[in-house]
N, C-alpha and C. Protein backbone atom coordinates (compact mmCIF):
# COMPACT_ATOMS: atom_id res chain seq x y z
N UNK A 1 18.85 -57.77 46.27
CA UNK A 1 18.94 -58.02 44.86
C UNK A 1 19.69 -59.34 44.66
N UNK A 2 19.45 -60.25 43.71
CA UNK A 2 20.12 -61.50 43.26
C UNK A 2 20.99 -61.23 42.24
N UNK A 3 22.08 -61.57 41.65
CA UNK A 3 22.50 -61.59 40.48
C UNK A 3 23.17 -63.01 40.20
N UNK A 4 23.28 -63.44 38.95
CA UNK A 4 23.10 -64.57 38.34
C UNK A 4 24.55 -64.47 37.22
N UNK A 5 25.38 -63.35 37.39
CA UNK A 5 26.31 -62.85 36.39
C UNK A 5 27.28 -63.26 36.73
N UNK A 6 27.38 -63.95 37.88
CA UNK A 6 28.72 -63.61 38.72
C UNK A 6 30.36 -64.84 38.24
N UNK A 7 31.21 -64.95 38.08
CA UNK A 7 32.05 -65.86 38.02
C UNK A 7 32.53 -66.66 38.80
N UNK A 8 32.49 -67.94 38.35
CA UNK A 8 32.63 -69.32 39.29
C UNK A 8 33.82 -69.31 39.20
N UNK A 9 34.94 -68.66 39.58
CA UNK A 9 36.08 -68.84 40.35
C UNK A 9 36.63 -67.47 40.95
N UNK A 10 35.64 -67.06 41.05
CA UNK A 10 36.34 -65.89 42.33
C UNK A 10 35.49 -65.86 43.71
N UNK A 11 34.43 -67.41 43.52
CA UNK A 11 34.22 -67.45 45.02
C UNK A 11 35.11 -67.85 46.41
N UNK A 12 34.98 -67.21 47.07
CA UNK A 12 35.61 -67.32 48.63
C UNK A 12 35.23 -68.74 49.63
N UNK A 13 35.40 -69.59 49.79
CA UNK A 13 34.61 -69.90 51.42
C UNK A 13 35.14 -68.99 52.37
N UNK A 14 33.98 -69.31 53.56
CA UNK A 14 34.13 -68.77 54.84
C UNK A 14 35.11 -69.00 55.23
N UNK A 15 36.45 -68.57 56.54
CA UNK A 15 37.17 -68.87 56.47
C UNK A 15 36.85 -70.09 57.78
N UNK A 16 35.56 -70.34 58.28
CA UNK A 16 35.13 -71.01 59.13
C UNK A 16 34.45 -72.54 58.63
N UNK A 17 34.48 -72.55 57.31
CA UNK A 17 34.63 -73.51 56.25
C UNK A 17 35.17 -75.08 56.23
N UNK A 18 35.13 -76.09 56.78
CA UNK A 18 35.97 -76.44 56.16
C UNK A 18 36.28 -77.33 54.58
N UNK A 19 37.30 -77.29 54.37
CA UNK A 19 37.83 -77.62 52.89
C UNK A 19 36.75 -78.71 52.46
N UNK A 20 36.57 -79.93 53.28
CA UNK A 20 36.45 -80.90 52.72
C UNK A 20 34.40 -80.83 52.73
N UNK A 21 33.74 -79.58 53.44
CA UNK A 21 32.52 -79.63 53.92
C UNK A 21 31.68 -78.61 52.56
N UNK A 22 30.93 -79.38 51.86
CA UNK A 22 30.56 -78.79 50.59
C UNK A 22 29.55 -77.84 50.76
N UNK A 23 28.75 -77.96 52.33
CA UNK A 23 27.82 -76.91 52.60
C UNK A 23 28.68 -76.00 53.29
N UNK A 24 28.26 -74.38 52.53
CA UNK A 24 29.06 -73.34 53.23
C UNK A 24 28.45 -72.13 52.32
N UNK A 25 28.64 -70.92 53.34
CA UNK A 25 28.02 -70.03 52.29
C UNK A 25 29.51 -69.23 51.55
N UNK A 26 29.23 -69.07 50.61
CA UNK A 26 30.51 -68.23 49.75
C UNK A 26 30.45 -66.70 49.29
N UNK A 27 31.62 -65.91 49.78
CA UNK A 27 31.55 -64.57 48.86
C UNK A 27 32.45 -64.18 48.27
N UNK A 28 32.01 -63.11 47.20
CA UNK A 28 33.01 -62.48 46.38
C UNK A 28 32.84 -61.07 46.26
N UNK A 29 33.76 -60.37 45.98
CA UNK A 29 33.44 -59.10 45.92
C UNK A 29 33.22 -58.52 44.18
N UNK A 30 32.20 -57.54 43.76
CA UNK A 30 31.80 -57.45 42.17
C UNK A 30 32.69 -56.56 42.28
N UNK A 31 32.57 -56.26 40.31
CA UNK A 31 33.35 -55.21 39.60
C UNK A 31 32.83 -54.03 40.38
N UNK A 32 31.36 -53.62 40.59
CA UNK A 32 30.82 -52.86 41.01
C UNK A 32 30.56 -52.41 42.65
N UNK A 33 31.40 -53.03 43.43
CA UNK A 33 31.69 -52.71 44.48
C UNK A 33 31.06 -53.17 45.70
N UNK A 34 30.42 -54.51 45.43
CA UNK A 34 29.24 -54.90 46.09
C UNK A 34 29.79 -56.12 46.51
N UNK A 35 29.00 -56.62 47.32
CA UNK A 35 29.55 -58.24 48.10
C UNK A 35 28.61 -59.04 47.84
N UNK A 36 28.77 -60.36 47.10
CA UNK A 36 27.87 -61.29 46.79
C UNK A 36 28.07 -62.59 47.84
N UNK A 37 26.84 -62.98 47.76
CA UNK A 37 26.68 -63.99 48.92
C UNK A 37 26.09 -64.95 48.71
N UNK A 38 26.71 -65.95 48.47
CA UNK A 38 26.07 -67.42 47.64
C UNK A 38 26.06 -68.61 48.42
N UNK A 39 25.16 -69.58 47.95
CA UNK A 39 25.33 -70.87 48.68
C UNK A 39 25.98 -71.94 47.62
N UNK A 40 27.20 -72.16 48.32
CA UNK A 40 27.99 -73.19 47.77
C UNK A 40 27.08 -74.47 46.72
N UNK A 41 26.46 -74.90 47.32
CA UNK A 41 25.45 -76.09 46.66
C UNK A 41 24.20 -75.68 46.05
N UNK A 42 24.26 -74.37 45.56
CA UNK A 42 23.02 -73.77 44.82
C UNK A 42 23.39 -72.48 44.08
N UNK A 43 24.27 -72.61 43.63
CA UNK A 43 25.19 -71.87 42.55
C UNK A 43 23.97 -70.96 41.59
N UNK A 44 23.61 -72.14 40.77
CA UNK A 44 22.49 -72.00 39.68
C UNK A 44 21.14 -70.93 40.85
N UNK A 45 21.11 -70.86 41.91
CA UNK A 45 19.84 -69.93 41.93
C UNK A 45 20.54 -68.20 42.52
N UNK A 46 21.88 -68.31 41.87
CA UNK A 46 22.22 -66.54 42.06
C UNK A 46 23.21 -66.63 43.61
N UNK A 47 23.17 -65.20 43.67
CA UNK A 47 23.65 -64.91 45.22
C UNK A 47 22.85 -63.61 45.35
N UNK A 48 23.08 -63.42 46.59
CA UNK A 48 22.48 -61.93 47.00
C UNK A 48 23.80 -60.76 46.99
N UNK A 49 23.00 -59.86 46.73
CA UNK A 49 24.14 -59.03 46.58
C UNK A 49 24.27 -57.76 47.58
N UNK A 50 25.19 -56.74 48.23
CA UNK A 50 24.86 -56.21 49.49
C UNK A 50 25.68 -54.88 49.56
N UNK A 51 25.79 -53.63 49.30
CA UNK A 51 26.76 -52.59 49.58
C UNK A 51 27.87 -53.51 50.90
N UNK A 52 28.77 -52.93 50.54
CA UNK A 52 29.80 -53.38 51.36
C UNK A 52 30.07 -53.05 53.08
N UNK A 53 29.54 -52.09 52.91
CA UNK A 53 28.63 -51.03 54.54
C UNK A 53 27.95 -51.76 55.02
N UNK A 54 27.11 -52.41 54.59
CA UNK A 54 25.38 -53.58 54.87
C UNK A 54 26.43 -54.67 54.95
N UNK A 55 27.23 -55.62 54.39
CA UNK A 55 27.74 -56.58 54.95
C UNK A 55 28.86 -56.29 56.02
N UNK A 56 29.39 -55.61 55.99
CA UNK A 56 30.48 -55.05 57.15
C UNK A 56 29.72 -54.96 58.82
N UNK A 57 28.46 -54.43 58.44
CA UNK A 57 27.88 -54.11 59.63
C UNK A 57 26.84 -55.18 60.09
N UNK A 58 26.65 -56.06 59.15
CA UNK A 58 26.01 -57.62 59.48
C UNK A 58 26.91 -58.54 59.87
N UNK A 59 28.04 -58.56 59.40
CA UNK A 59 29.12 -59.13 60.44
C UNK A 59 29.88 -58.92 61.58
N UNK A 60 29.79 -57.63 61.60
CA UNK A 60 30.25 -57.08 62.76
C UNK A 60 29.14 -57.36 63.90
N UNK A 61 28.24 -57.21 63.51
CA UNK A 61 26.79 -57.74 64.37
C UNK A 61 26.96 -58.91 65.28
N UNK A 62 27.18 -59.58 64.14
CA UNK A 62 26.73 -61.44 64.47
C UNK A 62 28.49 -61.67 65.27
N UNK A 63 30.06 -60.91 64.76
CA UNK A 63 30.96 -61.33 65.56
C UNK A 63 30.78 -60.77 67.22
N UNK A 64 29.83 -59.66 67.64
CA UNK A 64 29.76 -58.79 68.47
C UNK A 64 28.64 -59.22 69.39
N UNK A 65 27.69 -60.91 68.88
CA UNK A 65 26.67 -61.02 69.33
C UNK A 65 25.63 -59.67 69.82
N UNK A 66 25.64 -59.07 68.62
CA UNK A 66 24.55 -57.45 68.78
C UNK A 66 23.60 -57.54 67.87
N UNK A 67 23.15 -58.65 66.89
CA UNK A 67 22.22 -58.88 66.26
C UNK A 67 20.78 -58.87 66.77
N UNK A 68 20.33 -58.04 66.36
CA UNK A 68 18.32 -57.97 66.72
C UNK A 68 17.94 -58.02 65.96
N UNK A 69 16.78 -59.14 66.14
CA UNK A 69 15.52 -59.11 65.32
C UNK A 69 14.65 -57.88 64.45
N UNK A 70 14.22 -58.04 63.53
CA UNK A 70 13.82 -56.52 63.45
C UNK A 70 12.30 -56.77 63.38
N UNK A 71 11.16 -56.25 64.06
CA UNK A 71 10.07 -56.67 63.86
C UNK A 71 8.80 -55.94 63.20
């Protein structure tokens, strides 16, 4: 799901980010309990949005190099 509601100052950078590097992806967490996931330099087309379970376990993935393709 996208949402387009979200407020421009409770985005995050990565903490792998750096300050001065304007490409980065950004998150925040909603009123509604969900994790949004935006691209810094494309604000205007939304973020995706993700139960907090589904991003926990997509990062844990990718820090664990256990990510598979799904086909």
């Amino acid at each position: 799901m996208i949402r387009h509601d979200l407020p421009p100052h409770a985005w995050r950078k990565s903490s792998f980010s750096d300050e001065t590097d304007p490409l980065c992806i950004e998150m925040q967490p909603t009123p509604d309990s969900l994790v949004a996931i935006g691209d810094s330099k494309a604000r205007p087309r939304g973020a995706f949005v993700f139960a907090l379970h589904t991003w926990a376990t997509f990062v844990h993935s990718i820090r664990k190099g256990t990510l598979q393709p799904t086909r």
